[in-house]
N, C-alpha and C. Protein backbone atom coordinates (compact mmCIF):
# COMPACT_ATOMS: atom_id res chain seq x y z
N UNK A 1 153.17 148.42 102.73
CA UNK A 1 153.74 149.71 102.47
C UNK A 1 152.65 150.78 102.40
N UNK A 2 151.34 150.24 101.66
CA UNK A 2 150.50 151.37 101.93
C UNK A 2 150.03 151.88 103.50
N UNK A 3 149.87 151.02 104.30
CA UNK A 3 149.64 151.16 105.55
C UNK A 3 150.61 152.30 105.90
N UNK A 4 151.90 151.81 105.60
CA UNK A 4 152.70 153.31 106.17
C UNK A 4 152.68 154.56 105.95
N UNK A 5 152.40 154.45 104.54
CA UNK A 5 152.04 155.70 103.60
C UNK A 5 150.36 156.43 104.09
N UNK A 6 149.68 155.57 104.19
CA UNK A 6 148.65 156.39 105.70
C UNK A 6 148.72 156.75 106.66
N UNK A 7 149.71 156.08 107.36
CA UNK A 7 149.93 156.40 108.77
C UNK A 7 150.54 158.00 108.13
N UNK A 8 151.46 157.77 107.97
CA UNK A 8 151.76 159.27 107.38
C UNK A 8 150.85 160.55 107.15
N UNK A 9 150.31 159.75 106.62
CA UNK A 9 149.09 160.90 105.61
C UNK A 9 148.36 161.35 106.86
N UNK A 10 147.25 160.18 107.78
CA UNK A 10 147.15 161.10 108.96
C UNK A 10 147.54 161.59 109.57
N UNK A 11 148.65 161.14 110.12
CA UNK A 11 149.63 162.11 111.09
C UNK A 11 150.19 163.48 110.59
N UNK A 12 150.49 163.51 109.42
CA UNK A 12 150.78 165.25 108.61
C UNK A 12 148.90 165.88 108.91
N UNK A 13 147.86 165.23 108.55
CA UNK A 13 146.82 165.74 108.44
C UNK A 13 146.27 166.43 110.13
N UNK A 14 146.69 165.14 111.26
CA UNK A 14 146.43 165.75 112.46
C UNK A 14 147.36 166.59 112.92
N UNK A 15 148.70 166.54 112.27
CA UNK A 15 149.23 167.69 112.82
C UNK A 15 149.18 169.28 111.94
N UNK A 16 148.51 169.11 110.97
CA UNK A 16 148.41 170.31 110.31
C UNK A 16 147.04 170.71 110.91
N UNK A 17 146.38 170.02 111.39
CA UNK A 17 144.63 170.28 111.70
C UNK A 17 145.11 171.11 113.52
N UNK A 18 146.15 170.45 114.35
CA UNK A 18 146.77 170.68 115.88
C UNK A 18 146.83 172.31 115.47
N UNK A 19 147.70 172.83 114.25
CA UNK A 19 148.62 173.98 113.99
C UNK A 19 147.09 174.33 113.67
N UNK A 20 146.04 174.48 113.05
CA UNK A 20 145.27 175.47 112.42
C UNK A 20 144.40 175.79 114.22
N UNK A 21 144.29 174.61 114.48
CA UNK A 21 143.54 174.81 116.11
C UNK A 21 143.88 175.85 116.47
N UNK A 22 145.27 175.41 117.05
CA UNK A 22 146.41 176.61 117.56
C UNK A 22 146.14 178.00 117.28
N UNK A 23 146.06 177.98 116.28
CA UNK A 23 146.18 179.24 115.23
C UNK A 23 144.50 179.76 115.13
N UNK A 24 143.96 179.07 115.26
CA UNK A 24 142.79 179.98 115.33
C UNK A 24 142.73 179.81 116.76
N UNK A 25 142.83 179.38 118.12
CA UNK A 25 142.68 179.74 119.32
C UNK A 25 143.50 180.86 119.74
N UNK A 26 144.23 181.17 118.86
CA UNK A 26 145.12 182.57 119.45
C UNK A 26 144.21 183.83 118.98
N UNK A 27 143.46 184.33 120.29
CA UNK A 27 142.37 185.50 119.68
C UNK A 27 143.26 186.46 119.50
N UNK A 28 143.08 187.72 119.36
CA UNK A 28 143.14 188.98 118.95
C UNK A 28 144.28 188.88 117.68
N UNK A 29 144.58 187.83 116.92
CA UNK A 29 145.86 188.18 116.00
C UNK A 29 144.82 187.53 114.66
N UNK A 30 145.92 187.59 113.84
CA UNK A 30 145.51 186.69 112.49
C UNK A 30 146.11 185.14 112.81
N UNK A 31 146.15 184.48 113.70
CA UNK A 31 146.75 183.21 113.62
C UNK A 31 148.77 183.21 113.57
N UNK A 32 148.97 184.16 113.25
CA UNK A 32 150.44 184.27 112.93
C UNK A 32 151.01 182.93 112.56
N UNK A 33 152.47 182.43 113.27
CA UNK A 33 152.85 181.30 112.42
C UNK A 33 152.40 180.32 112.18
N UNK A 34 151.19 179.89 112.98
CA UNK A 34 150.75 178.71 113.27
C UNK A 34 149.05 178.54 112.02
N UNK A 35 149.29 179.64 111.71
CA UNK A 35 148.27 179.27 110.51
C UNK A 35 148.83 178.97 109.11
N UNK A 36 150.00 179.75 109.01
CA UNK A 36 150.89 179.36 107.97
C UNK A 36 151.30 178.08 108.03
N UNK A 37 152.24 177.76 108.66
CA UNK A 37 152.39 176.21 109.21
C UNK A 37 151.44 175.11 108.91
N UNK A 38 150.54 175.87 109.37
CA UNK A 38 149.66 174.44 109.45
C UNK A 38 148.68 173.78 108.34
N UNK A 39 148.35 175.46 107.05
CA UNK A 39 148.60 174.60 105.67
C UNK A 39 149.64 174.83 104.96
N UNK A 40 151.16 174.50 105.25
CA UNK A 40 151.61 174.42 104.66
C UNK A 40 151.74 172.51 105.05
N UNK A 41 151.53 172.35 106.35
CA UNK A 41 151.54 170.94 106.85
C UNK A 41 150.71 170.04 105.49
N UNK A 42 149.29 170.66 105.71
CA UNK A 42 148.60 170.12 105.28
C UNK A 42 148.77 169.72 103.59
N UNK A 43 149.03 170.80 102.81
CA UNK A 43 149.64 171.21 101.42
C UNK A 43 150.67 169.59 101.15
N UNK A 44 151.67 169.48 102.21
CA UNK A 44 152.58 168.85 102.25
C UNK A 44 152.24 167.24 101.84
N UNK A 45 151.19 167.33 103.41
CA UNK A 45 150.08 165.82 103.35
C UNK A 45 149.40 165.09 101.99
N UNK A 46 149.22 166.63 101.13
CA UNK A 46 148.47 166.15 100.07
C UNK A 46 149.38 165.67 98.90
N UNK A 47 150.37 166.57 98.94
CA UNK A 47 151.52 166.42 98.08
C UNK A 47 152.15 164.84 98.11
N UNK A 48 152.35 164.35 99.32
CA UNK A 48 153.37 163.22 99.88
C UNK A 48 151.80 161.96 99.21
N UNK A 49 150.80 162.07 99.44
CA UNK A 49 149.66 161.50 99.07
C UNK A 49 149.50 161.15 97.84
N UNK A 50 149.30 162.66 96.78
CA UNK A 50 149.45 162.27 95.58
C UNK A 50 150.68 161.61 94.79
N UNK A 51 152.09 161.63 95.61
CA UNK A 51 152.71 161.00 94.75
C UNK A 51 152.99 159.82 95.54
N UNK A 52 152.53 159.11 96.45
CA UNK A 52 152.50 157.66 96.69
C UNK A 52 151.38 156.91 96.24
N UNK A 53 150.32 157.75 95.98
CA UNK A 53 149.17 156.68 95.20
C UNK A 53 148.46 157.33 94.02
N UNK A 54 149.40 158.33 93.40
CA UNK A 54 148.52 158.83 92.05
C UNK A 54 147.64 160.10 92.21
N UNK A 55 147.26 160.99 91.43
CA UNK A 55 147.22 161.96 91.07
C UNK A 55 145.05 162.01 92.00
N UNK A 56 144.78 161.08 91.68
CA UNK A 56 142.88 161.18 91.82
C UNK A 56 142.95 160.39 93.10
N UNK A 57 143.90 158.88 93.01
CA UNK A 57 143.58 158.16 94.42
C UNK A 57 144.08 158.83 95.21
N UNK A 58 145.06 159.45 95.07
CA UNK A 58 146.13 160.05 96.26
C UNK A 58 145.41 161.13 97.39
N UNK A 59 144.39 161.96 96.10
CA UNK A 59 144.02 163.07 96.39
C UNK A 59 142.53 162.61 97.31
N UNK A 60 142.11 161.30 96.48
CA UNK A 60 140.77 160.71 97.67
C UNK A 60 141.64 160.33 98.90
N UNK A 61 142.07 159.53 98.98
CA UNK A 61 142.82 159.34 100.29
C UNK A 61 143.22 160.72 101.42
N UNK A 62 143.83 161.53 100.87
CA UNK A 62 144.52 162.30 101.15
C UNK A 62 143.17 163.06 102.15
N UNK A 63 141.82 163.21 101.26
CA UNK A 63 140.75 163.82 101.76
C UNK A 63 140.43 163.21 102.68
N UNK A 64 140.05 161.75 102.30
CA UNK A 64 139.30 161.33 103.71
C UNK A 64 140.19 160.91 104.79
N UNK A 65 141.44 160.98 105.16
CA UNK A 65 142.59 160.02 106.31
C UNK A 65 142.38 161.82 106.61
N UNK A 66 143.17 162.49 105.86
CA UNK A 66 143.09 164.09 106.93
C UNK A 66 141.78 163.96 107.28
N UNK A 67 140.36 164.41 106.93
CA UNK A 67 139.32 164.52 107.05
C UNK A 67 139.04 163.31 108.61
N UNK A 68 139.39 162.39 108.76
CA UNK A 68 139.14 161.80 109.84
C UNK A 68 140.14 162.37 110.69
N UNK A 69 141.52 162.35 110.12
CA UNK A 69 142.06 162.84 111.34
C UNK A 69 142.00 164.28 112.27
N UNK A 70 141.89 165.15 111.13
CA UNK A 70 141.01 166.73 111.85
C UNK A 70 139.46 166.72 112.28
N UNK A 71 138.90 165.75 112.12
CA UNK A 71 137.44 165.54 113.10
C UNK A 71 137.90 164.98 114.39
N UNK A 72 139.19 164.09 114.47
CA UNK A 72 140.35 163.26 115.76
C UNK A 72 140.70 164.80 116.73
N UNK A 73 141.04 165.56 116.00
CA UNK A 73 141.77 166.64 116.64
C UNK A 73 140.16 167.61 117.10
N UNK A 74 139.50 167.53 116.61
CA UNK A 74 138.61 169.13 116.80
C UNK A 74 137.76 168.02 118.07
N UNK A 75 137.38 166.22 118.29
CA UNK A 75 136.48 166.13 119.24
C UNK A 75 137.55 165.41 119.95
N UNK A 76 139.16 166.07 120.02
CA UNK A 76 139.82 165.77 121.80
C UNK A 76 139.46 166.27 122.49
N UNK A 77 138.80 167.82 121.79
CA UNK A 77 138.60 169.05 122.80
C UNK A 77 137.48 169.42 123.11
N UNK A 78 136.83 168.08 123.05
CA UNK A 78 135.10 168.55 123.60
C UNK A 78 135.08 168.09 125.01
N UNK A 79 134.36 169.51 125.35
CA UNK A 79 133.97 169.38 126.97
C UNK A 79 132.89 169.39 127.11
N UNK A 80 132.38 168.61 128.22
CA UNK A 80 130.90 168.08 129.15
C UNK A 80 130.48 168.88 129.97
N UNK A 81 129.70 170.08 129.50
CA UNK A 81 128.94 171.40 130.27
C UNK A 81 127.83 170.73 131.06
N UNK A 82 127.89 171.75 131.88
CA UNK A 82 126.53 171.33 133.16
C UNK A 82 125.01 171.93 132.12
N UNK A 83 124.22 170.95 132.17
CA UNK A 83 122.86 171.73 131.65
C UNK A 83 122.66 172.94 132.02
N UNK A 84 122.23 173.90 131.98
CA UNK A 84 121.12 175.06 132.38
C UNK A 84 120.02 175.09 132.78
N UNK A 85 119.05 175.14 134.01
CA UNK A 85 118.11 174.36 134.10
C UNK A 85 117.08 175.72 133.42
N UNK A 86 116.03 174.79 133.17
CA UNK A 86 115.07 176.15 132.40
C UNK A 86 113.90 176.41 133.21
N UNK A 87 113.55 177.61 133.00
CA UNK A 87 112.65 177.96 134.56
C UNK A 87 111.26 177.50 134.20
N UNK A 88 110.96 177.64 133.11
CA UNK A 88 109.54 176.53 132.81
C UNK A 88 110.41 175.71 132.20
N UNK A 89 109.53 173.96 132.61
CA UNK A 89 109.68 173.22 131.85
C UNK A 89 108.59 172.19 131.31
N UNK A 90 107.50 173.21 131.13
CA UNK A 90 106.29 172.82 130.46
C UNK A 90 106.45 172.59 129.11
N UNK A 91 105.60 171.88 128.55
CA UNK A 91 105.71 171.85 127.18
C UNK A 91 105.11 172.36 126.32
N UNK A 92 103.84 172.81 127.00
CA UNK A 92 103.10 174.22 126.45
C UNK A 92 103.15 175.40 127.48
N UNK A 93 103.96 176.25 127.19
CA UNK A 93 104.46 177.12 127.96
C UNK A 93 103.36 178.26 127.94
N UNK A 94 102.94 178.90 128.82
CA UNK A 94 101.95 180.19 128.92
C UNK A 94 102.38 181.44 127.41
N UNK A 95 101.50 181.85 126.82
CA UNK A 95 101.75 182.73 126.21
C UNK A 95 102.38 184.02 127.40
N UNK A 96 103.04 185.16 126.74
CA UNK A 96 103.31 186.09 127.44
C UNK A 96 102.10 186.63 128.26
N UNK A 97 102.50 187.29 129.23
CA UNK A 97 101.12 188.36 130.13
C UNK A 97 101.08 189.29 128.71
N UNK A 98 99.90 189.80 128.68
CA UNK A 98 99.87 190.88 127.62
C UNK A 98 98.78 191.61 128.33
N UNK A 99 98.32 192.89 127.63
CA UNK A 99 97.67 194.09 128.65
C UNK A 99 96.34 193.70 128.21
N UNK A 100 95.23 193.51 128.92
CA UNK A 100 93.94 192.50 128.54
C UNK A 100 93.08 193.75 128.47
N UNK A 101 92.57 194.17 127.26
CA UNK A 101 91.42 195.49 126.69
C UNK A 101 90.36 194.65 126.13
N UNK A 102 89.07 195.65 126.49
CA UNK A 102 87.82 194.55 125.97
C UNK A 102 88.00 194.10 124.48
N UNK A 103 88.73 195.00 123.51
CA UNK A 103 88.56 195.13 122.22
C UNK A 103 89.79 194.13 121.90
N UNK A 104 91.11 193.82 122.69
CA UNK A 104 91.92 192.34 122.71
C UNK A 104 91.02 191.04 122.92
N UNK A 105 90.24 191.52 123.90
CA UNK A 105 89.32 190.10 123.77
C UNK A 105 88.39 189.83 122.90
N UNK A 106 87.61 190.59 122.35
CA UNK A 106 86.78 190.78 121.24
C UNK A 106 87.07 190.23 120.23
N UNK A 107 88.34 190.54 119.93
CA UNK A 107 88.66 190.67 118.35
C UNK A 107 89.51 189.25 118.59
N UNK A 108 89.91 188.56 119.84
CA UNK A 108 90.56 187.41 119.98
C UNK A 108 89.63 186.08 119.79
N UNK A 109 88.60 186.35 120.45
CA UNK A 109 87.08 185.71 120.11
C UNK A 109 86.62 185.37 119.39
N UNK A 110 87.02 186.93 118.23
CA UNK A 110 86.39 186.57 117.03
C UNK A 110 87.51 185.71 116.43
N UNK A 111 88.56 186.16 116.19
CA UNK A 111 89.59 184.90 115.44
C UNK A 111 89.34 183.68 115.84
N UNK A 112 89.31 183.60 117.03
CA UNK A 112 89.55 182.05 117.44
C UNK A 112 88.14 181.55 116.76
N UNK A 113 87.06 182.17 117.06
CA UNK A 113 85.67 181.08 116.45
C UNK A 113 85.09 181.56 115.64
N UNK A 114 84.98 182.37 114.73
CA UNK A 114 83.98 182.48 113.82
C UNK A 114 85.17 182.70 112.40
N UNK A 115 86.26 183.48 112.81
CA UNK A 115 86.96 183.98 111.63
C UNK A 115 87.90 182.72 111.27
N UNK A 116 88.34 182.07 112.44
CA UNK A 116 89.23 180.62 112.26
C UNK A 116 88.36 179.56 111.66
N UNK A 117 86.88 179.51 112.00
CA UNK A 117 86.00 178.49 111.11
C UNK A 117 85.99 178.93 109.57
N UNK A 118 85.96 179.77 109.65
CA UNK A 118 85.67 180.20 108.02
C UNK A 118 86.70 180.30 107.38
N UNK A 119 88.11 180.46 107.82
CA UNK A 119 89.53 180.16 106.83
C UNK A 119 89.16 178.88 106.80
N UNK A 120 89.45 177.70 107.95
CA UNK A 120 89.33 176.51 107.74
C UNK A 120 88.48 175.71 106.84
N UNK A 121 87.18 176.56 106.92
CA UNK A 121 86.00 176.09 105.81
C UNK A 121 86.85 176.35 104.03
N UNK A 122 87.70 177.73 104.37
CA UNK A 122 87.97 178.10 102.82
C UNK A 122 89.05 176.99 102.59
N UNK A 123 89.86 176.48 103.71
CA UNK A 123 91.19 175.74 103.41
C UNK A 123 90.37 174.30 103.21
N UNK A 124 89.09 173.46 103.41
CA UNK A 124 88.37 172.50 103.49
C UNK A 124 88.02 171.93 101.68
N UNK A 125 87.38 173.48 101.31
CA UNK A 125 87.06 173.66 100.00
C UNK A 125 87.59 174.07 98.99
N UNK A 126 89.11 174.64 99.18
CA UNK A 126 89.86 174.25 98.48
C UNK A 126 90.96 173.28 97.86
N UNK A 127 90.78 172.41 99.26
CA UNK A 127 91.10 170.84 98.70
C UNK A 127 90.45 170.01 98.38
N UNK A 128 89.08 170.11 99.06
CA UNK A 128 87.74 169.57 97.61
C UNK A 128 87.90 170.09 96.12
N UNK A 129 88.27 170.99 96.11
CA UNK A 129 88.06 171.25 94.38
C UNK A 129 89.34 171.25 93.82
N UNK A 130 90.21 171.23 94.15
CA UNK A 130 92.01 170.95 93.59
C UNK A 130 92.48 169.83 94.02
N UNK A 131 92.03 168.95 94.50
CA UNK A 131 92.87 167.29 94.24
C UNK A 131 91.59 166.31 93.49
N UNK A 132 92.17 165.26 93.17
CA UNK A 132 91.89 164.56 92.36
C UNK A 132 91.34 163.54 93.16
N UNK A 133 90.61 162.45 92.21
CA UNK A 133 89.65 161.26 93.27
C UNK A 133 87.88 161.55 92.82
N UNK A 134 87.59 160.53 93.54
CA UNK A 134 86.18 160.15 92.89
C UNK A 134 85.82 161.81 94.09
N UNK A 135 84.58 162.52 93.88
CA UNK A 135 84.43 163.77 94.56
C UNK A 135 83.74 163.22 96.09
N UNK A 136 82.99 161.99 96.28
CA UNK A 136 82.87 161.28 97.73
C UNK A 136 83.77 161.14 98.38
N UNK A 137 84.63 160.51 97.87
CA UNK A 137 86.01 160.78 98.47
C UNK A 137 86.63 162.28 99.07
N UNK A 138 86.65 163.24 98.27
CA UNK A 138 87.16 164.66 98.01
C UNK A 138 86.26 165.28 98.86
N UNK A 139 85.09 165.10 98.99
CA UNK A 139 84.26 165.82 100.19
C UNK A 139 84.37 165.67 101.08
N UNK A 140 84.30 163.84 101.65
CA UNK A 140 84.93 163.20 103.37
C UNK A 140 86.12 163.74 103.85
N UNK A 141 86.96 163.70 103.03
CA UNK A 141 87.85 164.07 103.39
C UNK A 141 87.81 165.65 103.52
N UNK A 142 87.46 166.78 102.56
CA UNK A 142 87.76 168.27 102.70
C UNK A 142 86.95 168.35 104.17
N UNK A 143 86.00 167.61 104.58
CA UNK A 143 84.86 167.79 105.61
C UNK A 143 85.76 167.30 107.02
N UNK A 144 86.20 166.54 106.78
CA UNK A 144 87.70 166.15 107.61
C UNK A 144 88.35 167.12 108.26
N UNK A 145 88.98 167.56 107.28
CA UNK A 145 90.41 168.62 107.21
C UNK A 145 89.37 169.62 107.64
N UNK A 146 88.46 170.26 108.04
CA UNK A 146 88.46 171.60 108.65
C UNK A 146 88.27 171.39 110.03
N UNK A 147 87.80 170.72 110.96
CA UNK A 147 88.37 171.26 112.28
C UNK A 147 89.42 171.06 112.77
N UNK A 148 90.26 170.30 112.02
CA UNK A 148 92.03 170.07 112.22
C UNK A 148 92.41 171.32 111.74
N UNK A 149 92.31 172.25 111.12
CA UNK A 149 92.36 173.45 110.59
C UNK A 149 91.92 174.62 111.34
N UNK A 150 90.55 174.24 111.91
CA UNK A 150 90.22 175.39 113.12
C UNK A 150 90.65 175.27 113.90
N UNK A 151 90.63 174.08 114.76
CA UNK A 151 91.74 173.82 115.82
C UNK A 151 92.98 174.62 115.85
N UNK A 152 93.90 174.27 114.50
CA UNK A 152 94.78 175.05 114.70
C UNK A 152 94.94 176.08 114.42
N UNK A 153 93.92 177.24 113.82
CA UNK A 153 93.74 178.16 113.94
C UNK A 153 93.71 178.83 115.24
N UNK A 154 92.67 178.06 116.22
CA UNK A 154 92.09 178.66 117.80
C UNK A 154 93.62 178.64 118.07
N UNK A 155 94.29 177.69 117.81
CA UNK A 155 95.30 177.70 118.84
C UNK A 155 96.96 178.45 118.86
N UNK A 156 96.92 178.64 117.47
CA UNK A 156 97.34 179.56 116.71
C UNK A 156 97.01 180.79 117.32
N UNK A 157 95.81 181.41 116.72
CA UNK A 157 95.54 182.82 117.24
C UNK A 157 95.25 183.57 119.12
N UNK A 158 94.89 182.23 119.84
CA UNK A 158 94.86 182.17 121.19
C UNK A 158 96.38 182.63 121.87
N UNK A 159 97.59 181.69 120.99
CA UNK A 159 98.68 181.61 121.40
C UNK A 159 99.67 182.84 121.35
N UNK A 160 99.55 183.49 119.62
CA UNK A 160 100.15 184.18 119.27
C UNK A 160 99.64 185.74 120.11
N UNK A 161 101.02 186.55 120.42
CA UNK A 161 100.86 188.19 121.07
C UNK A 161 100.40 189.14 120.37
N UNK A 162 100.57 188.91 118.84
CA UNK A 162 100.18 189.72 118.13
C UNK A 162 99.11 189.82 117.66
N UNK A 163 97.71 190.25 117.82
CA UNK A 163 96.62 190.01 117.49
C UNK A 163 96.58 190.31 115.96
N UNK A 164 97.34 191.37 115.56
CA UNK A 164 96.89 192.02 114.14
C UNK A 164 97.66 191.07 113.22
N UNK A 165 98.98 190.41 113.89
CA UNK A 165 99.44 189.86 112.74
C UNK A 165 98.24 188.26 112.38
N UNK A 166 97.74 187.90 113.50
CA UNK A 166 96.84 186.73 113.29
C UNK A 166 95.77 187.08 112.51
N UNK A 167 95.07 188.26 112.46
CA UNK A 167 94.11 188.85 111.76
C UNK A 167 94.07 188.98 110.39
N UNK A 168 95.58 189.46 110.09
CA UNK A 168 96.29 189.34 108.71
C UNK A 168 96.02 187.95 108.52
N UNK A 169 96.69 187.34 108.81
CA UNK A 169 97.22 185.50 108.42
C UNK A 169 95.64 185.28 108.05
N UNK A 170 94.85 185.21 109.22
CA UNK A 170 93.51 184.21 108.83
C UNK A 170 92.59 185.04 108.11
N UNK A 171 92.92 186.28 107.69
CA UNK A 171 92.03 187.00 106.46
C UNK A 171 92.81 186.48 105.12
N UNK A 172 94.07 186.46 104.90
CA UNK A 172 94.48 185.59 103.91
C UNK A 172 94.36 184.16 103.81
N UNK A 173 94.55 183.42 104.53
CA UNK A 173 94.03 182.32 104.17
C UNK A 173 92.96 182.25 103.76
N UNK A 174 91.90 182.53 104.22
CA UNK A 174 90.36 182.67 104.03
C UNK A 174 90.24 183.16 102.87
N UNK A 175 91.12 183.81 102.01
CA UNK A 175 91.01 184.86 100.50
C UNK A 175 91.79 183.43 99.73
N UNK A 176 92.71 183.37 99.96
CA UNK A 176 93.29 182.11 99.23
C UNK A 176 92.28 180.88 99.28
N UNK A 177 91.88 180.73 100.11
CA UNK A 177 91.25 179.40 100.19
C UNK A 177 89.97 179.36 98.92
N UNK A 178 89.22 180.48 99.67
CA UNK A 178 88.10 180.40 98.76
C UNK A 178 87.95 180.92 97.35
N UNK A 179 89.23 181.85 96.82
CA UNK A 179 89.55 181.91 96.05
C UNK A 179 89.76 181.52 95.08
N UNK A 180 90.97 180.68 95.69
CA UNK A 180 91.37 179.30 94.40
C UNK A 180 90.16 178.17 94.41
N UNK A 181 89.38 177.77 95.12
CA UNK A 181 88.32 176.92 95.19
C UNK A 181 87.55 177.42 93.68
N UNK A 182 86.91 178.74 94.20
CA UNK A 182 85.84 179.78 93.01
C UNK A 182 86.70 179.79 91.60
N UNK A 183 88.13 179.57 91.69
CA UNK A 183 89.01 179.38 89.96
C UNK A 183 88.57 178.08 90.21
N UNK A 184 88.99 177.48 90.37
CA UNK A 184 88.81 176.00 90.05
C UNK A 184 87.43 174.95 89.77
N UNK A 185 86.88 175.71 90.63
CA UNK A 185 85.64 175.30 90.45
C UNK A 185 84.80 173.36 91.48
N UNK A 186 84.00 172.67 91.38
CA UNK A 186 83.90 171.69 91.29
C UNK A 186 83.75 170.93 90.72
């Protein structure tokens, strides 16, 4: 008997989930009857639910049999689109063309190698002096972590169009880094 009393329960649930479809595929209106309908369907489902298996089971049931059955209804209607092909399909794609001035290259130069070493140095030495461990340890490692840090600095600031916003970024880091190092101390 419970079996039937589900079958039920989904079938009010997929057909109240059919009516809300409906009802929201009808553009330019508010849904008109078919949104009404379709929780009142649903309302119904829960109702007929709670009083065949109780007030808490009825209402779990009730959730998950609709709940499967309106995920039943929303993937009848999935359709199989043609890809889009994409005109690069590199995986490191060219930064934009940008307008090349001696003072873009200059100041790109400088980020990438002298100003990106020295955040990285500040980001190096401030995890030497703020984590914990014997300090041999804490040094190999901070000594580690900075050309994984310049690296991605160069490649970072190489990549990015905006020169000034990279200028920003790796003058703050470089203030944070060595900053909190000089509070903390060794």
């Amino acid at each position: 008997m419970d079996s039937l009393w589900m079958a039920i329960i989904g079938g009010g649930g997929a057909t109240g989930a059919l009516l809300l479809r409906r009802a929201w595929g009808a553009r330019g209106s508010d849904g008109g009857p078919w949104k009404w309908l379709g929780w009142v369907v649903m309302i119904a489902t829960f109702a007929v639910a709670m009083a065949a298996f109780g007030s808490m089971r009825g209402l779990f049931i009730a959730f998950s049999i609709t709940g499967v059955a309106a995920l039943a209804v929303v993937a009848s209607g999935y359709e199989l689109r043609q890809r889009r092909e994409r005109k690069n399909r590199s995986l490191a794609p060219e930064p934009i063309e940008r307008a090349s001035t001696w003072w873009r290259g200059v100041l790109r130069w400088l980020l990438a190698l002298p100003i990106g070493l020295i955040a990285a140095m500040g980001i190096g030495i401030f995890y030497t002096a703020w984590t914990g461990g014997a300090p041999q340890t804490r040094l190999v490692v901070g000594g580690l972590l900075i050309p994984v840090v310049w690296g991605a600095c160069m490649a970072w600031t190489l990549a990015d169009n905006r020169i000034l916003r990279a200028l920003a970024f790796l003058v703050a880091v470089t203030a944070f880094g060595f900053g909190l190092a000089i509070v903390r101390g060794f």
